[in-house]
N, C-alpha and C. Protein backbone atom coordinates (compact mmCIF):
# COMPACT_ATOMS: atom_id res chain seq x y z
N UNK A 1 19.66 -36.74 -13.15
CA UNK A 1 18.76 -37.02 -14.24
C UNK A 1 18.52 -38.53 -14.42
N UNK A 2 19.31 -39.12 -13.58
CA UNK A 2 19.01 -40.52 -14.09
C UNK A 2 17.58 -41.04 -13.64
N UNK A 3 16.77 -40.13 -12.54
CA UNK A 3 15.54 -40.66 -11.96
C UNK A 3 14.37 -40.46 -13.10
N UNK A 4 14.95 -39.87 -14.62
CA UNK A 4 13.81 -39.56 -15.26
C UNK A 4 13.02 -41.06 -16.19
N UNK A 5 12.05 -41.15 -16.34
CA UNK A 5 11.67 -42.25 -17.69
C UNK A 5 11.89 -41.82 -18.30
N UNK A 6 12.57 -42.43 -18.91
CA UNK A 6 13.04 -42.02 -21.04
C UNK A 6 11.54 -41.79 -21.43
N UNK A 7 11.63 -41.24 -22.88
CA UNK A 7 10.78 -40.80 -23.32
C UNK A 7 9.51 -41.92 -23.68
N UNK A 8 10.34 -43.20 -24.47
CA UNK A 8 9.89 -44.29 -24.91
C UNK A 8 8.88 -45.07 -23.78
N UNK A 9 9.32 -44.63 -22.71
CA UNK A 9 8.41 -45.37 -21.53
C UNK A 9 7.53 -44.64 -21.12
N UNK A 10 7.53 -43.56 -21.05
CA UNK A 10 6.36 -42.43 -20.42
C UNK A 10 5.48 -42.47 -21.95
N UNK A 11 5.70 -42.90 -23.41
CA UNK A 11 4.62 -43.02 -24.21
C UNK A 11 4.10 -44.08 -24.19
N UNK A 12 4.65 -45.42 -24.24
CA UNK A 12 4.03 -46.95 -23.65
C UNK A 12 3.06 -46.41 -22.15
N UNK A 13 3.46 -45.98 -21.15
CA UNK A 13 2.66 -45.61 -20.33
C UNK A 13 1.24 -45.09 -20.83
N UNK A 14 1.80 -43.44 -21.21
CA UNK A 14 0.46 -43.16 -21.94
C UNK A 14 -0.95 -43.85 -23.32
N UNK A 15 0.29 -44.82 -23.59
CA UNK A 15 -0.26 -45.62 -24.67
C UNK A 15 -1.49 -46.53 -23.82
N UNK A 16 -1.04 -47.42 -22.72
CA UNK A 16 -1.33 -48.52 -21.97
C UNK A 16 -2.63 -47.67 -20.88
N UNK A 17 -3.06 -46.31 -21.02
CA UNK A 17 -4.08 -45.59 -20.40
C UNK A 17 -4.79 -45.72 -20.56
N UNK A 18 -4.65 -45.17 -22.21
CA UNK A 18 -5.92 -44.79 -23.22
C UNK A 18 -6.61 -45.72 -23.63
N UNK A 19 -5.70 -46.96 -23.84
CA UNK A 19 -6.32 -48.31 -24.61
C UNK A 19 -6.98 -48.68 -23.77
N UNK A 20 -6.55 -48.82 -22.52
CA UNK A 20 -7.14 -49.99 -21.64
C UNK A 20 -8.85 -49.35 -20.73
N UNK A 21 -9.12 -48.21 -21.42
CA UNK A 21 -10.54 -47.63 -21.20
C UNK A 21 -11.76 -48.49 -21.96
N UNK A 22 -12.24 -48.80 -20.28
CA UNK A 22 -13.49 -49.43 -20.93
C UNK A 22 -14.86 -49.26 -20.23
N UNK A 23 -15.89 -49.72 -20.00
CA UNK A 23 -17.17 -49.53 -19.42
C UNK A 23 -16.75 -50.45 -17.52
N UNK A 24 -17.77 -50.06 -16.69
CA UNK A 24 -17.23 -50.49 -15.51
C UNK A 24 -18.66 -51.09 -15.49
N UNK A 25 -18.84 -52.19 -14.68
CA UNK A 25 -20.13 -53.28 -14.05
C UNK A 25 -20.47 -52.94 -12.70
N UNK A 26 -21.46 -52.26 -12.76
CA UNK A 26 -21.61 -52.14 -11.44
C UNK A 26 -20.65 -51.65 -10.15
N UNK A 27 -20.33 -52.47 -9.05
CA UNK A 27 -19.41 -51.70 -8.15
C UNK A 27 -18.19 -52.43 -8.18
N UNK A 28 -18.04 -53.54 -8.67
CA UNK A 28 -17.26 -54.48 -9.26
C UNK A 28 -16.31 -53.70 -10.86
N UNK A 29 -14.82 -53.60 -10.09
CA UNK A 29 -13.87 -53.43 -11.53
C UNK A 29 -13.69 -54.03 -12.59
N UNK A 30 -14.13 -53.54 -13.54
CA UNK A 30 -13.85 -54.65 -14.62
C UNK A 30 -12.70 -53.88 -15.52
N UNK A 31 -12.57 -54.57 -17.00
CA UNK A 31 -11.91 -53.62 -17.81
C UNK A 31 -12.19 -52.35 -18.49
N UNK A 32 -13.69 -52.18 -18.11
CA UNK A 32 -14.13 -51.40 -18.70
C UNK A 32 -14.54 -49.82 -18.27
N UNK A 33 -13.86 -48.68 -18.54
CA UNK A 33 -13.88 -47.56 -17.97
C UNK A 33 -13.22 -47.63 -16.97
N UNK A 34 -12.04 -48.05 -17.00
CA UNK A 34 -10.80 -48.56 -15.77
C UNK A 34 -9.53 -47.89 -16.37
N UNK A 35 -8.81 -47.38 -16.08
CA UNK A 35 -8.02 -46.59 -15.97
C UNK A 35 -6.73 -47.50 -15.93
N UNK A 36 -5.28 -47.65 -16.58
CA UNK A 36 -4.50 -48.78 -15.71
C UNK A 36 -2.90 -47.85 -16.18
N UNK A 37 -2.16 -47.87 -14.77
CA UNK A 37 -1.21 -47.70 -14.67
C UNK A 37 0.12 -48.37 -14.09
N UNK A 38 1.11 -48.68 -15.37
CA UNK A 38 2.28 -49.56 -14.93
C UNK A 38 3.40 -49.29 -14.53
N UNK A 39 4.44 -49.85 -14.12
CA UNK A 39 5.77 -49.16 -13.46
C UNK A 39 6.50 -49.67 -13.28
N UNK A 40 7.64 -49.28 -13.37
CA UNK A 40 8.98 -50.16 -12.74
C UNK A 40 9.44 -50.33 -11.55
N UNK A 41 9.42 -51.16 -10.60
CA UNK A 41 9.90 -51.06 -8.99
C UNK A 41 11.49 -51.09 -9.40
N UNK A 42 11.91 -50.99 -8.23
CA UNK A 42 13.78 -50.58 -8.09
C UNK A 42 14.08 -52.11 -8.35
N UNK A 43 13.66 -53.19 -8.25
CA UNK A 43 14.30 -54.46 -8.70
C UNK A 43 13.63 -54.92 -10.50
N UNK A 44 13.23 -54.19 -11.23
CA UNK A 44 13.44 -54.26 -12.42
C UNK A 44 12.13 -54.82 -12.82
N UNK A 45 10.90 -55.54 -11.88
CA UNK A 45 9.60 -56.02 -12.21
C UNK A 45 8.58 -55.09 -12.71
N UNK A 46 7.92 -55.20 -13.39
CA UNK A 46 6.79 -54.62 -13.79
C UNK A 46 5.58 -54.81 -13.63
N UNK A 47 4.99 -53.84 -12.56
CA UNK A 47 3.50 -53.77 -12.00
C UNK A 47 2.52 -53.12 -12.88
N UNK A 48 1.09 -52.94 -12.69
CA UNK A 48 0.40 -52.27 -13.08
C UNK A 48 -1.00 -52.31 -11.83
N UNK A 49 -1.50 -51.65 -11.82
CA UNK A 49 -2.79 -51.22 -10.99
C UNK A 49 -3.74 -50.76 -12.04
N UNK A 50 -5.00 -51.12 -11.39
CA UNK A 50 -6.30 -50.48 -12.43
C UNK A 50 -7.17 -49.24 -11.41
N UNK A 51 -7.74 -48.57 -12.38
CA UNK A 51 -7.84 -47.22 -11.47
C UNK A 51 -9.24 -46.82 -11.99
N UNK A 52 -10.38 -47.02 -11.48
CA UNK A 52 -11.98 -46.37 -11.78
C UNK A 52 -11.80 -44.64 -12.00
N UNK A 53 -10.97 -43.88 -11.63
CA UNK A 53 -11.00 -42.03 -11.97
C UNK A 53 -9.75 -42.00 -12.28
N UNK A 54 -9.73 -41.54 -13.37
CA UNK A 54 -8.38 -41.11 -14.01
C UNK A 54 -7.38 -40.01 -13.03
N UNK A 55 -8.70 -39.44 -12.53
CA UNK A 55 -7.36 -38.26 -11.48
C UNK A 55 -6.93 -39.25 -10.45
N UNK A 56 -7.33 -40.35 -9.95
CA UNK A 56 -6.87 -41.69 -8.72
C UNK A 56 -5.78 -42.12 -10.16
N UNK A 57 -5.53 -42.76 -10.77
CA UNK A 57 -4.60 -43.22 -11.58
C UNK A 57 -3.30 -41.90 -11.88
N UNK A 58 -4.05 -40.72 -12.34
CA UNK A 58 -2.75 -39.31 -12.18
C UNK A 58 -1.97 -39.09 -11.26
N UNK A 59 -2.70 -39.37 -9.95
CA UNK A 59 -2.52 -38.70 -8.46
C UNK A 59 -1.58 -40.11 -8.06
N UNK A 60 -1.89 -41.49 -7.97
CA UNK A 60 -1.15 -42.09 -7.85
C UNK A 60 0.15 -42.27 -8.42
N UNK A 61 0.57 -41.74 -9.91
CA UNK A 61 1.63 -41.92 -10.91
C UNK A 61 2.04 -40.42 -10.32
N UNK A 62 2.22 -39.69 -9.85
CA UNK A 62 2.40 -38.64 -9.52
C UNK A 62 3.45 -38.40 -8.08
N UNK A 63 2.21 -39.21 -7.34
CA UNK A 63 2.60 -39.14 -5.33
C UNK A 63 3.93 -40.42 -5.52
N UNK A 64 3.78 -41.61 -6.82
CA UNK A 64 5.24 -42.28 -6.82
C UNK A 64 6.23 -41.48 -7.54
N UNK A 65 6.21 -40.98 -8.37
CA UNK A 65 7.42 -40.00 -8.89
C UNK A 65 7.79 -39.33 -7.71
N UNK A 66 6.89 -38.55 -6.82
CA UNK A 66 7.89 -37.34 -5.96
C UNK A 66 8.27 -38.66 -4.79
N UNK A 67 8.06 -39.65 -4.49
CA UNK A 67 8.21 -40.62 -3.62
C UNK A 67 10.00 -40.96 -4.10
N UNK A 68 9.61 -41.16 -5.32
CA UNK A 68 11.43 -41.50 -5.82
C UNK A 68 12.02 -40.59 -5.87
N UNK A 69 11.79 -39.41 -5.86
CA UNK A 69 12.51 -37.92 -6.09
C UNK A 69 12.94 -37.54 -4.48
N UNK A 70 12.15 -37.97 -3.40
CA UNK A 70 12.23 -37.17 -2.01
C UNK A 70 12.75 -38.54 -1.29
N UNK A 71 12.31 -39.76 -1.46
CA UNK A 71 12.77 -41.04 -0.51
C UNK A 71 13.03 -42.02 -0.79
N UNK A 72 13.24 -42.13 -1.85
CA UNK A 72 14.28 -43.29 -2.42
C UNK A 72 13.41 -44.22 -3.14
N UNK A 73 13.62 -45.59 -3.70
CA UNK A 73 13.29 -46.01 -4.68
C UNK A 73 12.28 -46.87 -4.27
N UNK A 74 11.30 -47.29 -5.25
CA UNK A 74 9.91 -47.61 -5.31
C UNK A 74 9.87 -49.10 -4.77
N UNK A 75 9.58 -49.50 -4.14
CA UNK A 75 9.49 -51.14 -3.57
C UNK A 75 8.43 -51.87 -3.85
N UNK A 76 8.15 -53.06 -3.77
CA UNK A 76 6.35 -53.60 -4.05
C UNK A 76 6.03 -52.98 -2.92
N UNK A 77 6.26 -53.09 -1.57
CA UNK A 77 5.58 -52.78 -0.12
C UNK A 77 4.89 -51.26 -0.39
N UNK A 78 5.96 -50.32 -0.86
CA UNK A 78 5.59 -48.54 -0.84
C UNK A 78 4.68 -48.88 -2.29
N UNK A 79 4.85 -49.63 -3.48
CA UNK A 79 4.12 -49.93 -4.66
C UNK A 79 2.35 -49.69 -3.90
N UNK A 80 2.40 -50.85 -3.18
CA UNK A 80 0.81 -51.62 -2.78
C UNK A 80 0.37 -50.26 -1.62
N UNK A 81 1.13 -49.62 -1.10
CA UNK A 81 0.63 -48.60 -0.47
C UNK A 81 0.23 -47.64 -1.25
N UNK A 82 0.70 -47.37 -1.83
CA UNK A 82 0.49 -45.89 -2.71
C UNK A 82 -0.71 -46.27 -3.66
N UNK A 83 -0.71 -47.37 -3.84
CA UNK A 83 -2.01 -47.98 -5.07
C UNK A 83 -3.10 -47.82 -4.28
N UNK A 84 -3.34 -48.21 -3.12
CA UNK A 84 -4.33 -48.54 -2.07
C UNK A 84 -4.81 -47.36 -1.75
N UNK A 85 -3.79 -45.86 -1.22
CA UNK A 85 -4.13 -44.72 -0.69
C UNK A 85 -4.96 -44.12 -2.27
N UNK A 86 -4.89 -44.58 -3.58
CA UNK A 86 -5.50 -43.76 -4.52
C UNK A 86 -6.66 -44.91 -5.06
N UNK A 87 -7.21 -45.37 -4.00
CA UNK A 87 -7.99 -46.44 -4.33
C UNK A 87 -8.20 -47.56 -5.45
N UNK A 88 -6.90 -48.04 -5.81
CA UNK A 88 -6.39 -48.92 -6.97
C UNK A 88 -6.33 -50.74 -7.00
N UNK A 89 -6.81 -51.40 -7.80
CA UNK A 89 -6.64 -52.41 -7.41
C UNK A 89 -5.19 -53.06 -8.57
N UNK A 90 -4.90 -53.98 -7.74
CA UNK A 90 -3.20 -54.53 -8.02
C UNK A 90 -3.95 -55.88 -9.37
N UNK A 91 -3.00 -55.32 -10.10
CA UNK A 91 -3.39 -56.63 -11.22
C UNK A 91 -1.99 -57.41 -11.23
């Protein structure tokens, strides 16, 4: 059980979703109607990625949970991969 987020962090998560919805410019990301999801890597830093489709922001927060559940702990390297395969840009 220790691989779970406490409760307090999976609502800051969900908190840091909803707010950060805004309108998008053209083909260019902006803040607006952007999607953003943050995380803890195994050395204690805190990332976030911005995400144009909420199911690319789900699917990414998702494919890293079973990533830590099946192969061990989250790195920037496996971070920037997994952001990239759900078409995310690194803030």
């Amino acid at each position: 059980m220790s691989d779970c987020i406490p409760l307090f962090k999976r609502v800051d998560l969900m908190i840091a979703y909803y707010i950060l919805k805004v309108k998008k410019e053209g083909a260019q990301m902006t803040e607006q109607d952007t999607y953003i999801l943050t995380y803890e890597l195994e050395d204690g830093r805190q990332v976030a990625a911005r995400f144009l489709d909420i199911n690319d922001r789900d699917g990414c927060d998702i494919s890293l949970g079973m990533y830590r559940m099946n192969l061990g702990p989250i790195t920037e390297e496996v971070w920037i991969r997994i952001v990239h395969k759900f078409n995310g840009e690194l803030l």
